[in-house]
PDB file of N, CA and C in Angstrom:
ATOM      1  N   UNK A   1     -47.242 -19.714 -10.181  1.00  0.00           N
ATOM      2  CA  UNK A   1     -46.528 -18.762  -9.387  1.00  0.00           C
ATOM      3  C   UNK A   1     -45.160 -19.317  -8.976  1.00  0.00           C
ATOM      4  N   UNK A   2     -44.764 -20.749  -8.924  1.00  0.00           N
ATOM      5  CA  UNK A   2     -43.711 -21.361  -8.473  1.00  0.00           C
ATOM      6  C   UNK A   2     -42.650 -21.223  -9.273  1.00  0.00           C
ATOM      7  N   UNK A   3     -43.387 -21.205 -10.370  1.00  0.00           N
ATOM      8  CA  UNK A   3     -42.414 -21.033 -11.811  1.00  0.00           C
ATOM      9  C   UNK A   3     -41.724 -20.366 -12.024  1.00  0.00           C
ATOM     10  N   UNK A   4     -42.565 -19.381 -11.724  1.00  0.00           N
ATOM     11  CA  UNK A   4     -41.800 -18.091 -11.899  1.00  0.00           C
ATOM     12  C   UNK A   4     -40.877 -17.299 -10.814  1.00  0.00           C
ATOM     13  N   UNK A   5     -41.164 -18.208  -9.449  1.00  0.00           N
ATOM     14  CA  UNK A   5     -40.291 -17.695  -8.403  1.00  0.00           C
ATOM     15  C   UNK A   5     -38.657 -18.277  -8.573  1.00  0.00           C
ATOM     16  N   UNK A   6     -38.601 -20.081  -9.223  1.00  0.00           N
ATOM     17  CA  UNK A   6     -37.423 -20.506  -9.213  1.00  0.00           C
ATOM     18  C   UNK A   6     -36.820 -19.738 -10.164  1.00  0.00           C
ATOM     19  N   UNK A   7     -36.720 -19.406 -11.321  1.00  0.00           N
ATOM     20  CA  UNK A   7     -36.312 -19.070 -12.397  1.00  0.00           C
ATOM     21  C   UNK A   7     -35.377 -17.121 -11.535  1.00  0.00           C
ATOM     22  N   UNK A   8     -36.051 -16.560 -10.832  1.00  0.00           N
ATOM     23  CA  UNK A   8     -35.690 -15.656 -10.254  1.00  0.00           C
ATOM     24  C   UNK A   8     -34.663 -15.795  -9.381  1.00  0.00           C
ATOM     25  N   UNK A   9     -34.539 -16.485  -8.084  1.00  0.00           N
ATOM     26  CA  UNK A   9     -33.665 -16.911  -7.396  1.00  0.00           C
ATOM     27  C   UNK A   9     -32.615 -17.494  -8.030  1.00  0.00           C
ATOM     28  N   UNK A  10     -32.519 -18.182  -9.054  1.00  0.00           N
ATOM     29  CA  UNK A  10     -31.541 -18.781  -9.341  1.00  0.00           C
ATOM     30  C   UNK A  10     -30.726 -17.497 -10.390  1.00  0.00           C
ATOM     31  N   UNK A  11     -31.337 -16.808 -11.021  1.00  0.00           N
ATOM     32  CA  UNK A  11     -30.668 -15.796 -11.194  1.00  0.00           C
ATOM     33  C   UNK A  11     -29.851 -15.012 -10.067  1.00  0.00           C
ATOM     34  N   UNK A  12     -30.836 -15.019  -9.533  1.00  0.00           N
ATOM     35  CA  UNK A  12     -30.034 -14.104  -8.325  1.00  0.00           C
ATOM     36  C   UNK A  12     -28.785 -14.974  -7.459  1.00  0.00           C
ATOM     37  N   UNK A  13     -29.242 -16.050  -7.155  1.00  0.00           N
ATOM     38  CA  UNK A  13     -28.075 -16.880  -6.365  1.00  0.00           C
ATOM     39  C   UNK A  13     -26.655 -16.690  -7.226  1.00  0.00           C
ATOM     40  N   UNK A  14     -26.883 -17.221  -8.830  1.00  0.00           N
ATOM     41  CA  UNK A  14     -25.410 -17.552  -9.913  1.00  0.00           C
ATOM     42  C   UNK A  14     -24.866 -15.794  -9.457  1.00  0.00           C
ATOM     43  N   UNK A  15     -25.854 -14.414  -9.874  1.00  0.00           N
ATOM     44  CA  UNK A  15     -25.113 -13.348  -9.655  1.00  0.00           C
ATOM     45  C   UNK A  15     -24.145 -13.106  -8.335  1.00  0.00           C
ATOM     46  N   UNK A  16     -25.001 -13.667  -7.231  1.00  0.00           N
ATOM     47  CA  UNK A  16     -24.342 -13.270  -5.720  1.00  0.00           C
ATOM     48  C   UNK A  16     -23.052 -14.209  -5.901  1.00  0.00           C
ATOM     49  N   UNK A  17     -23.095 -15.492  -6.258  1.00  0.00           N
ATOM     50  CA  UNK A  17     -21.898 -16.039  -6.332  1.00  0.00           C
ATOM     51  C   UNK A  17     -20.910 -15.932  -7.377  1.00  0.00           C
ATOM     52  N   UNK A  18     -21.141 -14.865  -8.167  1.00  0.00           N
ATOM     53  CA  UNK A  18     -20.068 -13.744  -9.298  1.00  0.00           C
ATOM     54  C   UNK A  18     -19.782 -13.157  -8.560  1.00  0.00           C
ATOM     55  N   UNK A  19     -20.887 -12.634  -7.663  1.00  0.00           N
ATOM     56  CA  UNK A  19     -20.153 -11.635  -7.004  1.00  0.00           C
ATOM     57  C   UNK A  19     -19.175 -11.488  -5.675  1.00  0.00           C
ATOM     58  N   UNK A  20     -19.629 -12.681  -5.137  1.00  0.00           N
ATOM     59  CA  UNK A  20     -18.775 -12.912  -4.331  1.00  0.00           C
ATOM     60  C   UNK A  20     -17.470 -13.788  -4.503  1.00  0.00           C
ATOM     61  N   UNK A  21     -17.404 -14.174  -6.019  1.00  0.00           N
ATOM     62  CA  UNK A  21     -15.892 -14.644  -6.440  1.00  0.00           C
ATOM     63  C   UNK A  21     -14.926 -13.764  -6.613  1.00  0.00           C
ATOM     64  N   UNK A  22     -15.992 -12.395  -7.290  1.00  0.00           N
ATOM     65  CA  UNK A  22     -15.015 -11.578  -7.366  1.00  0.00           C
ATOM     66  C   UNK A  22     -14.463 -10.321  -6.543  1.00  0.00           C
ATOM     67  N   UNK A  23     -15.420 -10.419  -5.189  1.00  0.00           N
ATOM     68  CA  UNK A  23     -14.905  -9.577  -4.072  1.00  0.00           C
ATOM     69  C   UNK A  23     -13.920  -9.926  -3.178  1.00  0.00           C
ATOM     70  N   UNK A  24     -13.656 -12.131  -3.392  1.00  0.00           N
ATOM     71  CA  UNK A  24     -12.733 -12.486  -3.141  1.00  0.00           C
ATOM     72  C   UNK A  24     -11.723 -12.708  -3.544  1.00  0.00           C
ATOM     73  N   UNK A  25     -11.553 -12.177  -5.101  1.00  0.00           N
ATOM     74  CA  UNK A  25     -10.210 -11.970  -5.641  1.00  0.00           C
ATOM     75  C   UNK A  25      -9.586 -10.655  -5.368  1.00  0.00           C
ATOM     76  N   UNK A  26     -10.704  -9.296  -5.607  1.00  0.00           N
ATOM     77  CA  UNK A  26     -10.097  -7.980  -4.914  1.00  0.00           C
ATOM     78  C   UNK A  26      -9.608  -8.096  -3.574  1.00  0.00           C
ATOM     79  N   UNK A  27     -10.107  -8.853  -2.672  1.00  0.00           N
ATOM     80  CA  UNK A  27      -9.708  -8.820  -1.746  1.00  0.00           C
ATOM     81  C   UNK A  27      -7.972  -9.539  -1.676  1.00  0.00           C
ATOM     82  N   UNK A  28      -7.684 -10.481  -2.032  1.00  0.00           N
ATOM     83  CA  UNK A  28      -6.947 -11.246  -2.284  1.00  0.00           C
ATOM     84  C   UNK A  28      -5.934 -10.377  -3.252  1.00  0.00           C
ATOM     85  N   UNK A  29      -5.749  -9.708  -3.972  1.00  0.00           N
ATOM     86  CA  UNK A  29      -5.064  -8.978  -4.505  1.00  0.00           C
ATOM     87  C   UNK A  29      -4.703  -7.407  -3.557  1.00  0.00           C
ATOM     88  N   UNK A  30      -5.644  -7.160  -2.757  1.00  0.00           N
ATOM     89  CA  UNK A  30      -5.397  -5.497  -1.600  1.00  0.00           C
ATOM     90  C   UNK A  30      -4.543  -6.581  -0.497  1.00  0.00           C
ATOM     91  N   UNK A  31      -4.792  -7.811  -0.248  1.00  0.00           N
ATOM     92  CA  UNK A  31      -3.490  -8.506   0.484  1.00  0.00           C
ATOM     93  C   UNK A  31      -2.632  -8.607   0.442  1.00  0.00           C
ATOM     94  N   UNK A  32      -2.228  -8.928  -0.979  1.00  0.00           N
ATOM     95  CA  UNK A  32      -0.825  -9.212  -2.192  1.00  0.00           C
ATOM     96  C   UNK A  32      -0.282  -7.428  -2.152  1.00  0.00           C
ATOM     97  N   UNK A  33      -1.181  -6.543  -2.218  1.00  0.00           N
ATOM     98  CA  UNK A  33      -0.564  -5.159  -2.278  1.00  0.00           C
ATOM     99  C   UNK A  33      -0.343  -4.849  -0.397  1.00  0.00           C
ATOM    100  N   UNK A  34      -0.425  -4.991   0.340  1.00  0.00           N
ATOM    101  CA  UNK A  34      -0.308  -4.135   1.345  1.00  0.00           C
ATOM    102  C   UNK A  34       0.776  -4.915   1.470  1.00  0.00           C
ATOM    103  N   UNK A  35       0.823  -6.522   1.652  1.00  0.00           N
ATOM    104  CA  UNK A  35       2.751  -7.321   1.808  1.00  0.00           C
ATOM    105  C   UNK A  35       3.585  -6.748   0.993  1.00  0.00           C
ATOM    106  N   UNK A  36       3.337  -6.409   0.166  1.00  0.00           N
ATOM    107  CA  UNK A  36       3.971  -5.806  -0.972  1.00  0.00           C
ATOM    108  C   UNK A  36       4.520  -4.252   0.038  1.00  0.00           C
ATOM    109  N   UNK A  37       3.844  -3.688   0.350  1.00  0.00           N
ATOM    110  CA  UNK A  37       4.340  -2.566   0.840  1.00  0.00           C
ATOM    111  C   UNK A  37       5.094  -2.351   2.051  1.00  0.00           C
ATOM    112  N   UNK A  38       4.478  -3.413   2.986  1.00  0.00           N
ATOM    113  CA  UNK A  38       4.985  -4.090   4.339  1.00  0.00           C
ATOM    114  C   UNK A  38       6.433  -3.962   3.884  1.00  0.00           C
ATOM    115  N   UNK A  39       7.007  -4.822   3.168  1.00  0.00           N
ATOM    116  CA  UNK A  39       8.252  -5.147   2.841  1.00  0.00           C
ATOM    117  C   UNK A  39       9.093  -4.118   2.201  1.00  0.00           C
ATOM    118  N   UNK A  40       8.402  -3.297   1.640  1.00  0.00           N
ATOM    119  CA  UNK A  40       9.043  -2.286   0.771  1.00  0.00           C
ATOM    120  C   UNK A  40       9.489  -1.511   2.050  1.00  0.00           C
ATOM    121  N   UNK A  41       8.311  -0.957   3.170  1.00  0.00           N
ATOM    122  CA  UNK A  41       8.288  -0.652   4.225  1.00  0.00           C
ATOM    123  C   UNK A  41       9.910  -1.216   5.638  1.00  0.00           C
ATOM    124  N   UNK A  42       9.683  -2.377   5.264  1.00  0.00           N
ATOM    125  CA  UNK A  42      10.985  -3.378   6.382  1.00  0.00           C
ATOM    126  C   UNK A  42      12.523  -3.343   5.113  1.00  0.00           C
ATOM    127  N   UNK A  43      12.214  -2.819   4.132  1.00  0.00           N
ATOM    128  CA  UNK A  43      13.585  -2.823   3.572  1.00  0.00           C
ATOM    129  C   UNK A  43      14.109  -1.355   3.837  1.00  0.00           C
ATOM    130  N   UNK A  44      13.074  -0.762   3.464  1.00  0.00           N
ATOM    131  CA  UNK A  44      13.185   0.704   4.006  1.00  0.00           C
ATOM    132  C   UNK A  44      14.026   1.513   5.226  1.00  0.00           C
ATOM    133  N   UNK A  45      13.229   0.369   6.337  1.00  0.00           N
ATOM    134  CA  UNK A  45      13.850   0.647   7.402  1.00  0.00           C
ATOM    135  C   UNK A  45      15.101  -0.059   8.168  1.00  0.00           C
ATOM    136  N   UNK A  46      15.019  -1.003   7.781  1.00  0.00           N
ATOM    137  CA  UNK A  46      16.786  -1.826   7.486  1.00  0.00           C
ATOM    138  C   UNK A  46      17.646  -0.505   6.959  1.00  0.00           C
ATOM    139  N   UNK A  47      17.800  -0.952   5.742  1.00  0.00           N
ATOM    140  CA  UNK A  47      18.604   0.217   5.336  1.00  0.00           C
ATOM    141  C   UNK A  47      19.038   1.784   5.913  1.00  0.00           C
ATOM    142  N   UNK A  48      17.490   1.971   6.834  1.00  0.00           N
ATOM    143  CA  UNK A  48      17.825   3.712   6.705  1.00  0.00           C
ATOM    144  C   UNK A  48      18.689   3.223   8.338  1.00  0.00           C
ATOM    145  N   UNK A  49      18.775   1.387   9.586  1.00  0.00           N
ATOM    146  CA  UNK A  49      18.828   1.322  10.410  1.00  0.00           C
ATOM    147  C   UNK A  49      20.335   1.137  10.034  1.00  0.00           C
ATOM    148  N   UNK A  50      20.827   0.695   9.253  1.00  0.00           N
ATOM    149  CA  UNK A  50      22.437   0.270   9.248  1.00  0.00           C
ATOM    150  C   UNK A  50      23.140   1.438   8.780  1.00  0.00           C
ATOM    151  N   UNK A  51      22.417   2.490   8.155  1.00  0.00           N
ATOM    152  CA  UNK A  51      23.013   3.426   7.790  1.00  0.00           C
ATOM    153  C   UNK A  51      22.964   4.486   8.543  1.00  0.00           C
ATOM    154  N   UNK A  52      24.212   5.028   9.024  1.00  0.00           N
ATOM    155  CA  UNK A  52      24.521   6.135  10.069  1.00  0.00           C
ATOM    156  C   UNK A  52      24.544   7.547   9.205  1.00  0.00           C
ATOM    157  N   UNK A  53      24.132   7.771   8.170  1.00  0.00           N
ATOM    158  CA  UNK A  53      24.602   8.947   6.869  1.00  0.00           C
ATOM    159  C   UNK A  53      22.951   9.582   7.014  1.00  0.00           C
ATOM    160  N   UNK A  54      23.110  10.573   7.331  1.00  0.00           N
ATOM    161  CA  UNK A  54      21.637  11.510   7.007  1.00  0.00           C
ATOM    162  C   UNK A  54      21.090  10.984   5.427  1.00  0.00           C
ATOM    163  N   UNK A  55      22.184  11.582   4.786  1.00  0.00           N
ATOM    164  CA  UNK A  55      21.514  11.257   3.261  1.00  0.00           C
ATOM    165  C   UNK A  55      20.889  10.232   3.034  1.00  0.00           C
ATOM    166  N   UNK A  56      21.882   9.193   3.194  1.00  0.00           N
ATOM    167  CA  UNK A  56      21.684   7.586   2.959  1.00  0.00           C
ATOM    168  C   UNK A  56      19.649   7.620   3.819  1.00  0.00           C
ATOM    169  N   UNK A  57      20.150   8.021   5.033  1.00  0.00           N
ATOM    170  CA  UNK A  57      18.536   7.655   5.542  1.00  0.00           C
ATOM    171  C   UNK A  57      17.627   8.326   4.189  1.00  0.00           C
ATOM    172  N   UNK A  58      17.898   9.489   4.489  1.00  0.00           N
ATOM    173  CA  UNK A  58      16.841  10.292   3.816  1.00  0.00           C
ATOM    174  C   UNK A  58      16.549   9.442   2.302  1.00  0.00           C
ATOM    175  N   UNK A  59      17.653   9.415   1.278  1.00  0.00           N
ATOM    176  CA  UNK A  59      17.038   8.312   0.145  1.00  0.00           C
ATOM    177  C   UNK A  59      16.033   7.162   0.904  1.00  0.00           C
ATOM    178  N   UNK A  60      16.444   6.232   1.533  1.00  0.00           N
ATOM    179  CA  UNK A  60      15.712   5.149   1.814  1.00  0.00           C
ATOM    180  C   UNK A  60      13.973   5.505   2.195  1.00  0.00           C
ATOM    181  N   UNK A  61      13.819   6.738   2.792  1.00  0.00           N
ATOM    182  CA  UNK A  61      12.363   7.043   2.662  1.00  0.00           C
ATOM    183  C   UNK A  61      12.151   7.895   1.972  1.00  0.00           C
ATOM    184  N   UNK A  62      12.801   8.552   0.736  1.00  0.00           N
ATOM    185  CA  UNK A  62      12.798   8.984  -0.222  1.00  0.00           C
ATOM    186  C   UNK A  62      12.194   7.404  -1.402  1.00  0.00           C
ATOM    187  N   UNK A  63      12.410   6.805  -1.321  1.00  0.00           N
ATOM    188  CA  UNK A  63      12.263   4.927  -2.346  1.00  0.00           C
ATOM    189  C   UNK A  63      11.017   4.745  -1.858  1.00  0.00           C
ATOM    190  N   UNK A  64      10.672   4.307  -0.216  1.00  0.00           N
ATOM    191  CA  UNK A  64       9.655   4.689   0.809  1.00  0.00           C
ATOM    192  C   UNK A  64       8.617   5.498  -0.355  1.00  0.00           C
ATOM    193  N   UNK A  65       8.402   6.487  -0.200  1.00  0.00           N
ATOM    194  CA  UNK A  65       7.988   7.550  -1.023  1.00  0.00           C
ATOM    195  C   UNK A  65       7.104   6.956  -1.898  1.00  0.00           C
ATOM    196  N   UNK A  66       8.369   6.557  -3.188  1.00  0.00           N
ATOM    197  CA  UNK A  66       7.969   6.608  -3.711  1.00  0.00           C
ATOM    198  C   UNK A  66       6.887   5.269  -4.511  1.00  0.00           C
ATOM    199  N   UNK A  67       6.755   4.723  -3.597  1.00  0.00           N
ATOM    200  CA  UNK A  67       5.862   2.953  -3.644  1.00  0.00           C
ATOM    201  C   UNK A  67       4.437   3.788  -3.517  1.00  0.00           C
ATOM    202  N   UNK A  68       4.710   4.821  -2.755  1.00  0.00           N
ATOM    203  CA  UNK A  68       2.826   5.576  -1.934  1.00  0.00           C
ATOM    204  C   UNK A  68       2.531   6.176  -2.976  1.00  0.00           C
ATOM    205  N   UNK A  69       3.567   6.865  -3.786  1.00  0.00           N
ATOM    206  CA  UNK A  69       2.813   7.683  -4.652  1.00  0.00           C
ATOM    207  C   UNK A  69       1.415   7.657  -5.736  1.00  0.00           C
ATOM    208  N   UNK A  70       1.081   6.507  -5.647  1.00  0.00           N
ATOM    209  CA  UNK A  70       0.187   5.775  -6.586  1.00  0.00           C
ATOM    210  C   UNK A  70      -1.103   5.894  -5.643  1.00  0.00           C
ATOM    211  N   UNK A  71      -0.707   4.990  -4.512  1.00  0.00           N
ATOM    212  CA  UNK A  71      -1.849   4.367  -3.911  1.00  0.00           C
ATOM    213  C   UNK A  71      -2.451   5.605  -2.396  1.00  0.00           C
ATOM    214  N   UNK A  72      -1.406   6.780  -2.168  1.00  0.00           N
ATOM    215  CA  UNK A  72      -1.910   7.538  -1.007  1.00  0.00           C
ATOM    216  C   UNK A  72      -0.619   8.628  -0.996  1.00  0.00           C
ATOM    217  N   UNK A  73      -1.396   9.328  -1.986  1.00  0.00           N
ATOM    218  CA  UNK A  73       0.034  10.748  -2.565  1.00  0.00           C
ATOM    219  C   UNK A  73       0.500  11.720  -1.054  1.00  0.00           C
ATOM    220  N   UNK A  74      -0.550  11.701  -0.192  1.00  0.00           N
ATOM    221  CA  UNK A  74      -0.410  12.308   0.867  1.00  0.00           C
ATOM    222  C   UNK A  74       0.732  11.630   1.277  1.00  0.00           C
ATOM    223  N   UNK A  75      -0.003  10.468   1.823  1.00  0.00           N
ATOM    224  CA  UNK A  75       1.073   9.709   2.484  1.00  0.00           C
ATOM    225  C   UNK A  75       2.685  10.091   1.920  1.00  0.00           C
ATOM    226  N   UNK A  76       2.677   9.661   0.416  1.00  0.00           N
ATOM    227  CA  UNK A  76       3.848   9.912   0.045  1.00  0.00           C
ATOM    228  C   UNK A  76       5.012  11.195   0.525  1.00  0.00           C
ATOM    229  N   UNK A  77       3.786  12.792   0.211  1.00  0.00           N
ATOM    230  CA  UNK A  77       4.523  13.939   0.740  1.00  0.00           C
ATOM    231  C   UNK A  77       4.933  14.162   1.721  1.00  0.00           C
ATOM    232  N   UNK A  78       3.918  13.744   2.859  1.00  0.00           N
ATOM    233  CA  UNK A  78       4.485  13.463   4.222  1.00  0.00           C
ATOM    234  C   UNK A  78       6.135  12.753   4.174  1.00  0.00           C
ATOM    235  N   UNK A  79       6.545  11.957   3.936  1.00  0.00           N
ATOM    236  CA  UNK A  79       7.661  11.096   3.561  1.00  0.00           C
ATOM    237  C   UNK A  79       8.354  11.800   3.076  1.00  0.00           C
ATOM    238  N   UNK A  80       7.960  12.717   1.754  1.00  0.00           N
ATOM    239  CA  UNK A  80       9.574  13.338   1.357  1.00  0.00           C
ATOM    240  C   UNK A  80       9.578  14.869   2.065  1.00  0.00           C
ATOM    241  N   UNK A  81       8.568  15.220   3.035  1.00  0.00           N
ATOM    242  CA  UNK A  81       8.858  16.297   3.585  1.00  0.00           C
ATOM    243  C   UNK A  81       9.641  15.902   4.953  1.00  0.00           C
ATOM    244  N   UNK A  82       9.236  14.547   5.607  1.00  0.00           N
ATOM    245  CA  UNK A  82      10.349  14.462   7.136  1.00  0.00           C
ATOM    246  C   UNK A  82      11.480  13.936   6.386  1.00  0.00           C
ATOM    247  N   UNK A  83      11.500  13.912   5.096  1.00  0.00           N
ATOM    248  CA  UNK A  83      13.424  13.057   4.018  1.00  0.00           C
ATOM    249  C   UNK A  83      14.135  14.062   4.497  1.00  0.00           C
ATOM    250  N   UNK A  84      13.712  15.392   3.680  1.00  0.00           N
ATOM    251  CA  UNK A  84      14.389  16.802   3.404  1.00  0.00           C
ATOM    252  C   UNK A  84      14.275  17.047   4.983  1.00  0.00           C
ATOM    253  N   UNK A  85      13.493  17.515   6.336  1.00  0.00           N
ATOM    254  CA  UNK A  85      13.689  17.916   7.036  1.00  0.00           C
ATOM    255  C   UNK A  85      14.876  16.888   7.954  1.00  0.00           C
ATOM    256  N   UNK A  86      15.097  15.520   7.822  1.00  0.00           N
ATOM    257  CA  UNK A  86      15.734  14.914   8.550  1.00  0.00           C
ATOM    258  C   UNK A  86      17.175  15.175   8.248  1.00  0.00           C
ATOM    259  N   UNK A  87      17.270  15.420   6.663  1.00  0.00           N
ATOM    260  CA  UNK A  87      18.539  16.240   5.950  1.00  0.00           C
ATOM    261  C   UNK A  87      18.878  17.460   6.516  1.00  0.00           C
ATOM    262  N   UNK A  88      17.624  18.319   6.766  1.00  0.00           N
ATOM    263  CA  UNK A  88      17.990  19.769   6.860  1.00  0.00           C
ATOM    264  C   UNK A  88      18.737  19.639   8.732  1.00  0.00           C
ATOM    265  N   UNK A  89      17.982  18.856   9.275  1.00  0.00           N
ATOM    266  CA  UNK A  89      18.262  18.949  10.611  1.00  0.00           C
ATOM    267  C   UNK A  89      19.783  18.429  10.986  1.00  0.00           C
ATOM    268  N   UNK A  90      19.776  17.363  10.230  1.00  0.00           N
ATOM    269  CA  UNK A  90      21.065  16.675  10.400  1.00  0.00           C
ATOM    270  C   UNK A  90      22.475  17.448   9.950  1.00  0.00           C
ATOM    271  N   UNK A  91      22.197  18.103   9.001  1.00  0.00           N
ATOM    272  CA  UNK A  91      23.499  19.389   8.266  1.00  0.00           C
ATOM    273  C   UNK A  91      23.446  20.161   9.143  1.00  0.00           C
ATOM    274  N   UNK A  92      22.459  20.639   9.845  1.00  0.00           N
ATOM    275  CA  UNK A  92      23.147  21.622  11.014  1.00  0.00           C
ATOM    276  C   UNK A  92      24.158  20.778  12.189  1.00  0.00           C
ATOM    277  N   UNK A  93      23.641  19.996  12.284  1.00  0.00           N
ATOM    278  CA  UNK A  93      24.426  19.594  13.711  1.00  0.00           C
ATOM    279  C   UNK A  93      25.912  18.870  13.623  1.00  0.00           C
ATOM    280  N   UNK A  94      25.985  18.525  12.540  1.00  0.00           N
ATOM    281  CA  UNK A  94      27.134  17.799  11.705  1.00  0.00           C
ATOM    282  C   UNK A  94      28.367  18.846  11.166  1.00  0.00           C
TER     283      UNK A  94
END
C-alpha cells in the first residue's frame, strides 16, 4: 500500500510545482503589463498637464485610449468619449 501511495504524491507534488512556476510567471508578466500602463498613464498626463490646447489634451488621452483597447475596450471608450467631449466643451468657450 506504501508503494503505491509514494509514486502518487510525487506526481502530484512535481505537477503543483509546474504549477506554481507557472502562476508565478503570469503573475510576473500582469506586473510588467500594468507598469507598462502606469507609465503610458504618467506620460499621458504630463503631456495633457503642460499643454494648455484642448486638442493637444484631447490627443494625449486619445494615445491613453489607445494602450486599453486590447486589454479593457470599455475602459478605452470611456477615454475617447470624455477626448471628444473635453474638445466639444472647450470650442464653445474659446
Amino acid at each position: 500500500m506504501t508503494a503505491m501511495t509514494l509514486p502518487l504524491q510525487s506526481s502530484l507534488w512535481s505537477g503543483a510545482l509546474r504549477f506554481g512556476a507557472a502562476l508565478g510567471r503570469s503573475g510576473l508578466a500582469a506586473r510588467r503589463r500594468a507598469k507598462a500602463k502606469l507609465h503610458a498613464l504618467e506620460r499621458a498626463a504630463a503631456a495633457a498637464a503642460a499643454s494648455s490646447d484642448p486638442a493637444r489634451q484631447a490627443a494625449a488621452v486619445r494615445e491613453l485610449a489607445a494602450t486599453y483597447l486590447r486589454s479593457d475596450p470599455g475602459y478605452a471608450e470611456d477615454l475617447y468619449a470624455a477626448a471628444s467631449r473635453h474638445e466639444r466643451e472647450h470650442a464653445r468657450s474659446a
